[in-house]
Every structure is written in structure tokens, then in C-alpha cells.
PDB file of N, CA and C in Angstrom:
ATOM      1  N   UNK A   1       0.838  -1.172   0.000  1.00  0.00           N
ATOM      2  CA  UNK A   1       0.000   0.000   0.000  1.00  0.00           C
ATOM      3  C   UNK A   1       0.885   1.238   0.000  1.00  0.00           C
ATOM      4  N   UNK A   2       0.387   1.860  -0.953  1.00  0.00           N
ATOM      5  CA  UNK A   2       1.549   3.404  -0.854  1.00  0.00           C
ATOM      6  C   UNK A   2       0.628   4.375  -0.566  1.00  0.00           C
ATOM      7  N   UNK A   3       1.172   5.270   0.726  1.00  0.00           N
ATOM      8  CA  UNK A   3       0.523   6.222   0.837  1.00  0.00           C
ATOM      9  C   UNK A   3       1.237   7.974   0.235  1.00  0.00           C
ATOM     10  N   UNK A   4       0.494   8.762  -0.262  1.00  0.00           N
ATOM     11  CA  UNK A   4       1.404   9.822  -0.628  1.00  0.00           C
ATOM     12  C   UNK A   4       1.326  11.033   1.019  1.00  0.00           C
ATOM     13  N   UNK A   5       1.952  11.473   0.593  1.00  0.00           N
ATOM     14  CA  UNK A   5       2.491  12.571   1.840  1.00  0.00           C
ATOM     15  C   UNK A   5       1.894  13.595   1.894  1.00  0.00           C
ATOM     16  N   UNK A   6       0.687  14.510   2.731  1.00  0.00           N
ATOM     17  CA  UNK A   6      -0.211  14.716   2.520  1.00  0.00           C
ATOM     18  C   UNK A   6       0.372  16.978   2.266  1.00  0.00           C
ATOM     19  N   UNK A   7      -0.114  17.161   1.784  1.00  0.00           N
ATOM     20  CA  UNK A   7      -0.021  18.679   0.998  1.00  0.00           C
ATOM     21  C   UNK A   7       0.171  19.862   2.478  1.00  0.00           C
ATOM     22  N   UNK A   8       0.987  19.989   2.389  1.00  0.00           N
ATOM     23  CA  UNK A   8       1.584  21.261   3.522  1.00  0.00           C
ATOM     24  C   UNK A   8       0.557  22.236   2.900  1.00  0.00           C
ATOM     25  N   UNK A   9       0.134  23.353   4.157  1.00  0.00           N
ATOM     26  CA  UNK A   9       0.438  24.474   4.110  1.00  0.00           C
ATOM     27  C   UNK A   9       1.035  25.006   4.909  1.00  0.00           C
ATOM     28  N   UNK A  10       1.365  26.605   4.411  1.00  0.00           N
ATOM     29  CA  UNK A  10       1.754  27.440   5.121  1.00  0.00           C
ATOM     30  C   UNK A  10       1.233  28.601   6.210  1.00  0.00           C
ATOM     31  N   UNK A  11       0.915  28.529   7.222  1.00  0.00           N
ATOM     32  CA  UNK A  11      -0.040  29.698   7.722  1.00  0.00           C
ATOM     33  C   UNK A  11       0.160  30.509   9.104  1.00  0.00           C
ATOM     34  N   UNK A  12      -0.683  31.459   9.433  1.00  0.00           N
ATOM     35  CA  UNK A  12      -0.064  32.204  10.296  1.00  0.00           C
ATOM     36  C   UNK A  12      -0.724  32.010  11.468  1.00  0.00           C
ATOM     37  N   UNK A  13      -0.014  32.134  12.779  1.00  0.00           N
ATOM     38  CA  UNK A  13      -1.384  32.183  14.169  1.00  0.00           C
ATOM     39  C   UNK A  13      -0.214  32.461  15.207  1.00  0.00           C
ATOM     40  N   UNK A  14      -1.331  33.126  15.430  1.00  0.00           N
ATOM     41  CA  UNK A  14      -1.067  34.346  16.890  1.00  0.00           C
ATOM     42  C   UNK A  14      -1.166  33.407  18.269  1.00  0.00           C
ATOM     43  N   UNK A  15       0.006  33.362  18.783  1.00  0.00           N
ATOM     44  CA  UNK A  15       0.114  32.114  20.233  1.00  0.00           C
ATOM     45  C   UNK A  15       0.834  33.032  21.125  1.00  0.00           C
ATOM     46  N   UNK A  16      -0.093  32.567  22.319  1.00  0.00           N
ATOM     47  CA  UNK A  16       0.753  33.433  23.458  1.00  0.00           C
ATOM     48  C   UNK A  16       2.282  32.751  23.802  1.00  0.00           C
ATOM     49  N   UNK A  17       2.878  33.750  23.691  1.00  0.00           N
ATOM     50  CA  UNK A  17       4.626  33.253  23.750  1.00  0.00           C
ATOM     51  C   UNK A  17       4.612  32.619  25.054  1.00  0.00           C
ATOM     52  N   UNK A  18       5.029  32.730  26.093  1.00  0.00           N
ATOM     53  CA  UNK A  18       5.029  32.106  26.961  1.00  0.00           C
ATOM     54  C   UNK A  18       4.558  30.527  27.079  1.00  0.00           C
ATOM     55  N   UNK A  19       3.185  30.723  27.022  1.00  0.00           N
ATOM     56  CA  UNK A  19       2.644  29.383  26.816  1.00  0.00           C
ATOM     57  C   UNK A  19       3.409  28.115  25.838  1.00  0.00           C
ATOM     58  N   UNK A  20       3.446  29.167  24.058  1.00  0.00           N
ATOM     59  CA  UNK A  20       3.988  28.565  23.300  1.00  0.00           C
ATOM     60  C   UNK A  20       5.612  28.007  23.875  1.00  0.00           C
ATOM     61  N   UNK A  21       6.750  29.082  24.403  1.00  0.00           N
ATOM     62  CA  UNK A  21       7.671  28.275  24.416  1.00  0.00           C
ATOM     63  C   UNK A  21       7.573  27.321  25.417  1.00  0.00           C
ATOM     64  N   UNK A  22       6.872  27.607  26.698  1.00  0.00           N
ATOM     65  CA  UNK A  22       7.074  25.869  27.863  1.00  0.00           C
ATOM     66  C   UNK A  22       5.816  25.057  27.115  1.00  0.00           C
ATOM     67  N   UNK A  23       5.019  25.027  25.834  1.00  0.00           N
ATOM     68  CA  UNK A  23       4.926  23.711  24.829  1.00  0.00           C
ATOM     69  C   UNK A  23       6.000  23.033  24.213  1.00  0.00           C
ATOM     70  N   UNK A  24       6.630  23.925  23.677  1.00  0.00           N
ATOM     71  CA  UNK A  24       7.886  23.479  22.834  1.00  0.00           C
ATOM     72  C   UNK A  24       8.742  22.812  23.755  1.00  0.00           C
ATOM     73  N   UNK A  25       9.507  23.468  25.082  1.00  0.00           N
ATOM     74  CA  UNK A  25      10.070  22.457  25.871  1.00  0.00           C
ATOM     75  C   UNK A  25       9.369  20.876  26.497  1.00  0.00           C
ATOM     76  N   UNK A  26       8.208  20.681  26.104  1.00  0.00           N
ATOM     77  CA  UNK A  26       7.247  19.968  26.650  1.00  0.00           C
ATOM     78  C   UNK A  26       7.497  18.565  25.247  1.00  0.00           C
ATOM     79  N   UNK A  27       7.106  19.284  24.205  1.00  0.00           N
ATOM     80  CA  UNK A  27       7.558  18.818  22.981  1.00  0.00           C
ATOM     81  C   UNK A  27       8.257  17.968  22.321  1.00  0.00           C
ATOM     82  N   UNK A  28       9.658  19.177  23.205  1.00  0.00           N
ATOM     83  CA  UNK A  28      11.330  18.738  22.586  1.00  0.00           C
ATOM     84  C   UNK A  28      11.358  17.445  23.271  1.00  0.00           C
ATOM     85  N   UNK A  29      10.776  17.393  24.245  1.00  0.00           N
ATOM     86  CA  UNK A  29      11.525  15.808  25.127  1.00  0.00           C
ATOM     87  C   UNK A  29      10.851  14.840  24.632  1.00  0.00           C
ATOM     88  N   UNK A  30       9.746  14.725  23.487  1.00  0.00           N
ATOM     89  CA  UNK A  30       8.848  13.851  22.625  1.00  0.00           C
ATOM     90  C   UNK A  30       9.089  13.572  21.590  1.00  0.00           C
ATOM     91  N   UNK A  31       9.841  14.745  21.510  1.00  0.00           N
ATOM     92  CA  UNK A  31      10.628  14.778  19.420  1.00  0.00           C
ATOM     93  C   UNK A  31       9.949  14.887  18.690  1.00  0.00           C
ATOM     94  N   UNK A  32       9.066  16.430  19.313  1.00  0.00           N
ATOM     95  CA  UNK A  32       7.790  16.459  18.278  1.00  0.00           C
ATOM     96  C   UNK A  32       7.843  17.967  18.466  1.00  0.00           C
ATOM     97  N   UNK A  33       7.676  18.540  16.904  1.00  0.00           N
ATOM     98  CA  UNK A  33       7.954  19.764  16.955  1.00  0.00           C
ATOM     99  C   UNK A  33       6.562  20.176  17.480  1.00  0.00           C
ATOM    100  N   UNK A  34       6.665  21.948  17.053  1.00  0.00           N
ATOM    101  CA  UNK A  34       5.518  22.798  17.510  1.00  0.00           C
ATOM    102  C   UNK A  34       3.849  22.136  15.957  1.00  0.00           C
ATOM    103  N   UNK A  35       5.053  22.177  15.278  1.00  0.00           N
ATOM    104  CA  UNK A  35       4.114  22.185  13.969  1.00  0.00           C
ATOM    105  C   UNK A  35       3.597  20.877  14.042  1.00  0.00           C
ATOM    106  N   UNK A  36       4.051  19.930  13.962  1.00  0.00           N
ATOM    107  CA  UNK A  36       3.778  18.312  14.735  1.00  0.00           C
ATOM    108  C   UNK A  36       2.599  18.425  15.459  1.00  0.00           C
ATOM    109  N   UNK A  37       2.781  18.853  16.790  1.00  0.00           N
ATOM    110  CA  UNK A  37       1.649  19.205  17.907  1.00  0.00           C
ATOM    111  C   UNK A  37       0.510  19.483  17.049  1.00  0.00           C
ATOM    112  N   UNK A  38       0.867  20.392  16.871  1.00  0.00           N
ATOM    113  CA  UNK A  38      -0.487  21.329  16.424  1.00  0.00           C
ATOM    114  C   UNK A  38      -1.162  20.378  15.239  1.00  0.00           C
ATOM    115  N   UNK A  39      -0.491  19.996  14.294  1.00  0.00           N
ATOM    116  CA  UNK A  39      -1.015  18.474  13.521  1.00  0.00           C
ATOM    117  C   UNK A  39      -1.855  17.728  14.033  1.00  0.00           C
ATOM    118  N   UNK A  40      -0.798  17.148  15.232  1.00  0.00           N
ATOM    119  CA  UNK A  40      -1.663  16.546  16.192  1.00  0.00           C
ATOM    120  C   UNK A  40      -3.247  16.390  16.650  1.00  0.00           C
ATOM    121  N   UNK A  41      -3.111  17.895  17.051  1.00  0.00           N
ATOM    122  CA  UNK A  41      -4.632  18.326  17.600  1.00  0.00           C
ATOM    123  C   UNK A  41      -5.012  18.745  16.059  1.00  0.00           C
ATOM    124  N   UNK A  42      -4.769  18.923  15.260  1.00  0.00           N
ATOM    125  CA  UNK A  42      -5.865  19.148  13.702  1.00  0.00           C
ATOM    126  C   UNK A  42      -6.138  17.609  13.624  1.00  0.00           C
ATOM    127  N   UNK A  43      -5.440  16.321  13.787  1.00  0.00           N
ATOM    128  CA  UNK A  43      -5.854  15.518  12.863  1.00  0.00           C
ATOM    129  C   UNK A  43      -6.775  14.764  14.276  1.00  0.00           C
ATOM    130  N   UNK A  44      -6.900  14.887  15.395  1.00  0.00           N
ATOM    131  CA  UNK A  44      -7.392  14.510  16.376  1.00  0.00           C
ATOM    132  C   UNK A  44      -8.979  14.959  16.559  1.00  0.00           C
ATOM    133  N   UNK A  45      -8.968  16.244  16.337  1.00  0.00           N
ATOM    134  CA  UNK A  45     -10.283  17.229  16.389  1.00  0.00           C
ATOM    135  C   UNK A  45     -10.896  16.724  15.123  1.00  0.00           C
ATOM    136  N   UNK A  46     -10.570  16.329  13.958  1.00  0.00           N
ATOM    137  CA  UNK A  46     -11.590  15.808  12.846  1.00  0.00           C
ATOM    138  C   UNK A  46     -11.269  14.795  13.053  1.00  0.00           C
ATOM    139  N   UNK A  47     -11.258  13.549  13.690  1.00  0.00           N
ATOM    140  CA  UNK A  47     -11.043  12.194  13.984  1.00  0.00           C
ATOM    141  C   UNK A  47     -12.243  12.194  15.300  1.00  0.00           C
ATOM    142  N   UNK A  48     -12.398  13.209  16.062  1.00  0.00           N
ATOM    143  CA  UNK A  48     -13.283  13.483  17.193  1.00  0.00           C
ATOM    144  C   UNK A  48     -14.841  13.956  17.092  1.00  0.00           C
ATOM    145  N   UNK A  49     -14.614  14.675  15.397  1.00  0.00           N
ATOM    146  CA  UNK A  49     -15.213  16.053  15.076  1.00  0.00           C
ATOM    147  C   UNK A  49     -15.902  17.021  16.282  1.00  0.00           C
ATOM    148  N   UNK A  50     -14.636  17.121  16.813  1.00  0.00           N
ATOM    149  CA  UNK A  50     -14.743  18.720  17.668  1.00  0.00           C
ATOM    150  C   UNK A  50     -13.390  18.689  18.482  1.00  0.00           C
ATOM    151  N   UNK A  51     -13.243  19.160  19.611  1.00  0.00           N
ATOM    152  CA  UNK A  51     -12.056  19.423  20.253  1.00  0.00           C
ATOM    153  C   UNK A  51     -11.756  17.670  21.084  1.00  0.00           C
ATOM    154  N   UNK A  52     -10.956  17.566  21.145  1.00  0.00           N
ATOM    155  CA  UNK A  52     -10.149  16.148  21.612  1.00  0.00           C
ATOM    156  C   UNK A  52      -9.617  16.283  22.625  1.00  0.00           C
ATOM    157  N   UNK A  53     -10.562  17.104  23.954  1.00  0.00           N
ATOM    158  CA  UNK A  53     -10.648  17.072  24.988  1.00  0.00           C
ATOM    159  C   UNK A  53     -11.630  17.665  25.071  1.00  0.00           C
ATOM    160  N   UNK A  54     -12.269  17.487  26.519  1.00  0.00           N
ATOM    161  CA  UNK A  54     -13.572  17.838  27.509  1.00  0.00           C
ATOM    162  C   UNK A  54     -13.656  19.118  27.704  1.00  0.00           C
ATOM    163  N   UNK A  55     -14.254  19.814  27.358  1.00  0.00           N
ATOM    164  CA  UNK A  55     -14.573  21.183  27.497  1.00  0.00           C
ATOM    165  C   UNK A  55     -15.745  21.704  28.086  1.00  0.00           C
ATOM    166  N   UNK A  56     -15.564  22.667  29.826  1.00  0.00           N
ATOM    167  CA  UNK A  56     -17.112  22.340  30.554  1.00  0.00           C
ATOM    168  C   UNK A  56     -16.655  23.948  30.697  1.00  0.00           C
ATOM    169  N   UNK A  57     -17.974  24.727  30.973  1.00  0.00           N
ATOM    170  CA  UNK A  57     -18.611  25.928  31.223  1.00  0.00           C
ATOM    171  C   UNK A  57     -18.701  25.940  32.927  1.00  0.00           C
ATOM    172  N   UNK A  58     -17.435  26.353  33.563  1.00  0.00           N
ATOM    173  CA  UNK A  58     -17.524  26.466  35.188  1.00  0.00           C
ATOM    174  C   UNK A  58     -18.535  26.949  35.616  1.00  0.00           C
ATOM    175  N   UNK A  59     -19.278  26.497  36.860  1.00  0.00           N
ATOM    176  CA  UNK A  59     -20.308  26.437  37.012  1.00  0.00           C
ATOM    177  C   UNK A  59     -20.746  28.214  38.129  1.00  0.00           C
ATOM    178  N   UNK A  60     -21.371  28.632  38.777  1.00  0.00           N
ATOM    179  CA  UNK A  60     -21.502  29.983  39.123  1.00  0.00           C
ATOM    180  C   UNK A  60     -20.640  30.148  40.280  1.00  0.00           C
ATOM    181  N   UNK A  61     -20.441  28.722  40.995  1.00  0.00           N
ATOM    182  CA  UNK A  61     -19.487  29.177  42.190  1.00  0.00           C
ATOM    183  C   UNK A  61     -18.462  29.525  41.877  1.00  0.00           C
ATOM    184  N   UNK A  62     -17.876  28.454  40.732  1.00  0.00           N
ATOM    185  CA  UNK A  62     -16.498  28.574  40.360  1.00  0.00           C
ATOM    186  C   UNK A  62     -16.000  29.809  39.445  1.00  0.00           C
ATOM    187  N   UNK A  63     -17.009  29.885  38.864  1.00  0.00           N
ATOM    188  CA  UNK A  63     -16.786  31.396  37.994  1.00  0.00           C
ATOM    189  C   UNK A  63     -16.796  32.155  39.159  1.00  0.00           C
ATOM    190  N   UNK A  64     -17.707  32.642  39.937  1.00  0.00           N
ATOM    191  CA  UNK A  64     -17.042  33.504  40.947  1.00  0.00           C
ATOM    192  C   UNK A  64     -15.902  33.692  41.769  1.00  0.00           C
ATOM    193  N   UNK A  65     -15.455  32.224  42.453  1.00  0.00           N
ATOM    194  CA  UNK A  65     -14.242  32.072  42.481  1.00  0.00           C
ATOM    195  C   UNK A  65     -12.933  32.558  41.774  1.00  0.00           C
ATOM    196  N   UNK A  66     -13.150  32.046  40.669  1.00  0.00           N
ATOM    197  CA  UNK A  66     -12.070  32.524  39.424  1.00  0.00           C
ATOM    198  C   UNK A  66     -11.947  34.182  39.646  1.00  0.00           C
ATOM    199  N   UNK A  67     -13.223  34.668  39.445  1.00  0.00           N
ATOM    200  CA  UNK A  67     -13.561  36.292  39.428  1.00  0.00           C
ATOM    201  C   UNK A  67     -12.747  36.812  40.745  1.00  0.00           C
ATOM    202  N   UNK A  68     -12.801  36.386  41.930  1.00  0.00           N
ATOM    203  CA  UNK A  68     -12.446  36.963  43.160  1.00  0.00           C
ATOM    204  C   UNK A  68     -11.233  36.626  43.324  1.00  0.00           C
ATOM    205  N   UNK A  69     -10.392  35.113  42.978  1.00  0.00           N
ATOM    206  CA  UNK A  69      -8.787  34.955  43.024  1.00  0.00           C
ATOM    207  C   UNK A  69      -7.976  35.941  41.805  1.00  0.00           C
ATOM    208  N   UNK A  70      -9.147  36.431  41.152  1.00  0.00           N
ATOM    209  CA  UNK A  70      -8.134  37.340  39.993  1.00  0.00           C
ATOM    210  C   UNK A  70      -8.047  38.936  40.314  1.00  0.00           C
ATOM    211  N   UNK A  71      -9.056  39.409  41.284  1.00  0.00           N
ATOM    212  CA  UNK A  71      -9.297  40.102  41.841  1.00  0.00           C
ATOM    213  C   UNK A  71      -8.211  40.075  43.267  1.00  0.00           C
ATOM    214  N   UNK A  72      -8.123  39.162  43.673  1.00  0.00           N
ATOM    215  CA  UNK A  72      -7.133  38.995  44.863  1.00  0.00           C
ATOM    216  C   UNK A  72      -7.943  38.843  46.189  1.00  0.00           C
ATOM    217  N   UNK A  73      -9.222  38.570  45.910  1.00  0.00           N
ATOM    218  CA  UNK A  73     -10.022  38.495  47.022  1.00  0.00           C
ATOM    219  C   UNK A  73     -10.152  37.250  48.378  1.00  0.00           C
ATOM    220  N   UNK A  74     -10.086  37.415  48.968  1.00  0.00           N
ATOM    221  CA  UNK A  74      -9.652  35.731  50.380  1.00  0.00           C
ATOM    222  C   UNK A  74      -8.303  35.174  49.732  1.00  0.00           C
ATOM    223  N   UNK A  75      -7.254  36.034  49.526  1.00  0.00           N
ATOM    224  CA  UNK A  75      -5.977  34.750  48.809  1.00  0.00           C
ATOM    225  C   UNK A  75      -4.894  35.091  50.125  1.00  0.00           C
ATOM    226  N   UNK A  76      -4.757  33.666  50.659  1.00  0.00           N
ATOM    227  CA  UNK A  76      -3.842  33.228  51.551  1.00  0.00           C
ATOM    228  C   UNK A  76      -2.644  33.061  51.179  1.00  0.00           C
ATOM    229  N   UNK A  77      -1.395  33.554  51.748  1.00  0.00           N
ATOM    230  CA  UNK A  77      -0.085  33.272  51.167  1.00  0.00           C
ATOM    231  C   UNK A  77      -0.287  31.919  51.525  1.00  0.00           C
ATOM    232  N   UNK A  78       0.506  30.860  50.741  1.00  0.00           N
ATOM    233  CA  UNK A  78       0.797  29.696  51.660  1.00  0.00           C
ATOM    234  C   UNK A  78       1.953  29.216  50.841  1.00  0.00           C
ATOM    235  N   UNK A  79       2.956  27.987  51.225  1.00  0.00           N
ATOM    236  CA  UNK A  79       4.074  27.108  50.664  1.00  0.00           C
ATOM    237  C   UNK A  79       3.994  25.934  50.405  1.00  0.00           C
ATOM    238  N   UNK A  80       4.831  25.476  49.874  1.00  0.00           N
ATOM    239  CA  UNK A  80       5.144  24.196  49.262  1.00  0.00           C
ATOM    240  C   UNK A  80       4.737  23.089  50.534  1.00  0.00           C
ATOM    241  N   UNK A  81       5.992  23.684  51.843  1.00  0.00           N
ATOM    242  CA  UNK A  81       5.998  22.932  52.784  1.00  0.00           C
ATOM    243  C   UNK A  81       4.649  22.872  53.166  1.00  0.00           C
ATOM    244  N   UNK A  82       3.950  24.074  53.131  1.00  0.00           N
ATOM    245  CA  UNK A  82       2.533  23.491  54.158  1.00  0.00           C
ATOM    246  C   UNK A  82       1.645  22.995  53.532  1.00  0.00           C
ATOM    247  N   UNK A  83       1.436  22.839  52.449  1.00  0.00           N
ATOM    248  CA  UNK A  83       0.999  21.565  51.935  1.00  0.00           C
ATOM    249  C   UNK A  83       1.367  20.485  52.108  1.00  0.00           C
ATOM    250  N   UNK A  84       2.509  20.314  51.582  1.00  0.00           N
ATOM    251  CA  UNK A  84       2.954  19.040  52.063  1.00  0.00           C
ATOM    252  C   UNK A  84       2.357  18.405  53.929  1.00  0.00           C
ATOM    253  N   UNK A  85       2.860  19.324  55.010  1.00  0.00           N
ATOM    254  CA  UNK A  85       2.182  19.313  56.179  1.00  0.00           C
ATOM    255  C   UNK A  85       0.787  18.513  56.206  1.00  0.00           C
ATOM    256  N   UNK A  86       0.091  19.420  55.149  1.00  0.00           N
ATOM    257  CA  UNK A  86      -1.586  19.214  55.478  1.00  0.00           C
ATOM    258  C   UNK A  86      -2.090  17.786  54.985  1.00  0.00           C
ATOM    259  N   UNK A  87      -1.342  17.395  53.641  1.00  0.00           N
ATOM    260  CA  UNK A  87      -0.930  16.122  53.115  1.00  0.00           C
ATOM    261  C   UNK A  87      -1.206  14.993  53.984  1.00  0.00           C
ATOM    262  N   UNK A  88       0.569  15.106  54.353  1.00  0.00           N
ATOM    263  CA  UNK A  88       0.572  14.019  55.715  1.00  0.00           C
ATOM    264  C   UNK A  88      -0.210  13.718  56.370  1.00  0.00           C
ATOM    265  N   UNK A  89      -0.642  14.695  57.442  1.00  0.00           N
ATOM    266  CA  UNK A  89      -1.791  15.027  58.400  1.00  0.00           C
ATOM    267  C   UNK A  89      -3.502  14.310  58.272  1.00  0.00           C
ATOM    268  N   UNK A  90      -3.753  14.538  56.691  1.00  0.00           N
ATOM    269  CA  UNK A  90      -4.662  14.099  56.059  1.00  0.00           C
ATOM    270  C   UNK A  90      -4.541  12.249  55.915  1.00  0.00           C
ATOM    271  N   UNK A  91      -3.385  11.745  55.230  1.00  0.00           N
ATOM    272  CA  UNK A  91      -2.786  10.699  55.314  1.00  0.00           C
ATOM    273  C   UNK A  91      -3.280  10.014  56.095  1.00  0.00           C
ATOM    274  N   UNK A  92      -2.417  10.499  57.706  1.00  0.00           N
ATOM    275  CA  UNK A  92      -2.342   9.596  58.857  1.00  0.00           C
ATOM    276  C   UNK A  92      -3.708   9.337  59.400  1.00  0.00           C
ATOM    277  N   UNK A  93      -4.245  10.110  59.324  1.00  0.00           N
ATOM    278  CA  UNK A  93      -5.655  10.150  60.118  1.00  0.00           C
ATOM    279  C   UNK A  93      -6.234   9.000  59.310  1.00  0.00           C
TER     280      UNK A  93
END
């Protein structure tokens, strides 16, 4: 069976940098470029016909939530360690 190699294009899209480069480091350790990826999810989403993951509409608490941690509203400093702490604690019991 011969398959032919399917027709490139060329095109443009606007990606938030940040995001985009810790993909690419995410990527590199897969040996799969950016353009690859993104293949990826094109040939996945019409294999799915729609997005090729779960996509939910947060519900009113959580949207408020979201709204008030972006706002800075009830945000507790806290650390690594005290999680870890609360972890354990949780654990043993």
C-alpha cells in the first residue's frame, strides 16, 4: 500500500509566547515539533469532530471564584511545605 504525503500548508497564528515556548520544551523531550503538535490536535479534532478534549462551562461558584482569586479576594499566602504538612496530616488520620 503506498501512501502519498499529505499537501503542507503554510499559515499564520497568533500564540501566546510564553505558553507557546514551555509547549515546545514539553515537545522537545517527545521529538515532536511545535508544527507536529499542532497536527496533532488538527488531525485529532476531525477524527473526534470537535475538540479532543472535555470542554465544561464552570459552574456559578467557580466562575465567581475565578472572578475573586483574579481580583485577589480571600488569597492566603501559603508554601510548598505546608501543603505538604496538610498532606501528611490528612494521610495519617
Amino acid at each position: 500500500m503506498i501512501t502519498s504525503t499529505p499537501t503542507k500548508i503554510k499559515t499564520d497564528l497568533y500564540l501566546d509566547e510564553e505558553i507557546t515556548n514551555k509547549a515546545k520544551e514539553i515537545f522537545k523531550k517527545y521529538g515532536v515539533s511545535l508544527s507536529d503538535a499542532i497536527n496533532m490536535f488538527l488531525t485529532q479534532s476531525v477524527r473526534e469532530k470537535g475538540l479532543p478534549f472535555e470542554m465544561k462551562i464552570p459552574n456559578e461558584e467557580t466562575q465567581k471564584a475565578i472572578k475573586e482569586a483574579k481580583l485577589g479576594v480571600d488569597i492566603e499566602e501559603t508554601d510548598y511545605h505546608t501543603h505538604i504538612e496538610e498532606m501528611k496530616k490528612c494521610i495519617s488520620n
